[in-house]
Protein backbone atom coordinates (compact mmCIF):
# COMPACT_ATOMS: atom_id res chain seq x y z
CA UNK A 1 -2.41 8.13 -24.16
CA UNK A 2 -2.00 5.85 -21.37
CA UNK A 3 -4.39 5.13 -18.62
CA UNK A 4 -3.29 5.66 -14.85
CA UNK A 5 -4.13 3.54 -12.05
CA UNK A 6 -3.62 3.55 -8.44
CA UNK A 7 -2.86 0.51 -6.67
CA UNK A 8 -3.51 -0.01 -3.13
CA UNK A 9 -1.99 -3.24 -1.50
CA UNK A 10 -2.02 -4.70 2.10
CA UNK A 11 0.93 -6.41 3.41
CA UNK A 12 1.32 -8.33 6.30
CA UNK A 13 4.74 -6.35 8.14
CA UNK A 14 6.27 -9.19 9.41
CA UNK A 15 5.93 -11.79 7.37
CA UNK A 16 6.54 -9.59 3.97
CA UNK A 17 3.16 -11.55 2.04
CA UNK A 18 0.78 -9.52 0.07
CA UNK A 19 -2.45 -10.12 1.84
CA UNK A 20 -4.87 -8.31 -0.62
CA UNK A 21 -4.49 -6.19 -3.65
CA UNK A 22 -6.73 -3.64 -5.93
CA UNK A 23 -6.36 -0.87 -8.53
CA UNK A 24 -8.39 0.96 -8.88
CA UNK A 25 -8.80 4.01 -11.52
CA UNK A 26 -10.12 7.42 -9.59
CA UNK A 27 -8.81 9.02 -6.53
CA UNK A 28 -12.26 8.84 -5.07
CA UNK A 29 -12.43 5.03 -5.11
CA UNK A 30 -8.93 4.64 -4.26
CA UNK A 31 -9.80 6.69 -0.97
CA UNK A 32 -13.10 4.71 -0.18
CA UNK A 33 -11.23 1.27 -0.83
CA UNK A 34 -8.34 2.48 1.75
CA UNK A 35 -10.79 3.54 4.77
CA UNK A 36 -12.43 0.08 4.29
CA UNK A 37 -9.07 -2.01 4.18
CA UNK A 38 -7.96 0.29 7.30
CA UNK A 39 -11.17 -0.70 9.20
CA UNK A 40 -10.51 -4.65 8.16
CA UNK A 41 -7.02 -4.50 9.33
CA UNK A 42 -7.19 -1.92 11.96
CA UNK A 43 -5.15 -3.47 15.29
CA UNK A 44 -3.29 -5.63 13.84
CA UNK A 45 0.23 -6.44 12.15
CA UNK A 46 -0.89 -5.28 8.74
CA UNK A 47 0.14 -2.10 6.75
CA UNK A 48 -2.18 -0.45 4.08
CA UNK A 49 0.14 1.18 1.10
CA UNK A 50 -1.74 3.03 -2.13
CA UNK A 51 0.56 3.96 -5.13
CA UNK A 52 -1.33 6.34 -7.25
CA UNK A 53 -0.37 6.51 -10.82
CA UNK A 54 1.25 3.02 -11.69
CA UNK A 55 2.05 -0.35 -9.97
CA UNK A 56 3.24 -1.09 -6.48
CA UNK A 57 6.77 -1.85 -5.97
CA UNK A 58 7.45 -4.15 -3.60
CA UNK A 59 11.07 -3.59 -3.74
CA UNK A 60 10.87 -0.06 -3.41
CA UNK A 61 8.60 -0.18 -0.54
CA UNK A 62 10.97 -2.68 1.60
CA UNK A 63 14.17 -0.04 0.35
CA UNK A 64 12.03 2.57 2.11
CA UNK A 65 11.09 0.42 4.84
CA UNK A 66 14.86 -0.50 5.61
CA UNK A 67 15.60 2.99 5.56
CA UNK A 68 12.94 4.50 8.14
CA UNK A 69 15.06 2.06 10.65
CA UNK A 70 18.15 3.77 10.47
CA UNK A 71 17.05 7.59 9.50
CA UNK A 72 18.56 9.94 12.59
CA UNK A 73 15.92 12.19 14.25
C-alpha cells in the first residue's frame, strides 16, 4: 500500500521560482498550512497551489496556467 501526500507549494507568478514548499499527510493539516501561507503572502505577486494525493507538477501547473490566458468566456 502506498502512502498519499498532499503537497502545497508557493510560487512567485512572475518570476516562475518556488518560494516555499511542504507535504504534508492529512487534509486537515494541508488546510491549516494553506490559510497560514495565504496570510504570509496575502497582497502580493505570489500564488498558493496544494496537490492532494502526490507531487506537484510544475509543468502541469504552467500548461494550465498558459491555458486560463486564452480560454473564451
Amino acid at each position: 500500500m502506498t502512502k498519499r501526500f498532499n503537497s502545497l507549494v508557493v510560487i512567485h507568478q512572475t518570476k516562475l521560482k518556488i518560494t516555499e514548499r511542504r507535504t504534508l499527510r492529512s487534509t486537515e493539516e494541508t488546510e491549516t498550512a494553506r490559510l497560514e501561507l495565504q496570510e504570509k503572502y496575502k497582497d502580493s505577486e505570489y500564488e498558493v497551489i496544494i496537490t492532494y494525493g502526490g507531487p506537484f507538477d510544475i509543468l502541469s501547473w504552467m500548461q494550465l496556467r498558459e491555458l486560463e490566458k486564452i480560454e473564451i468566456n
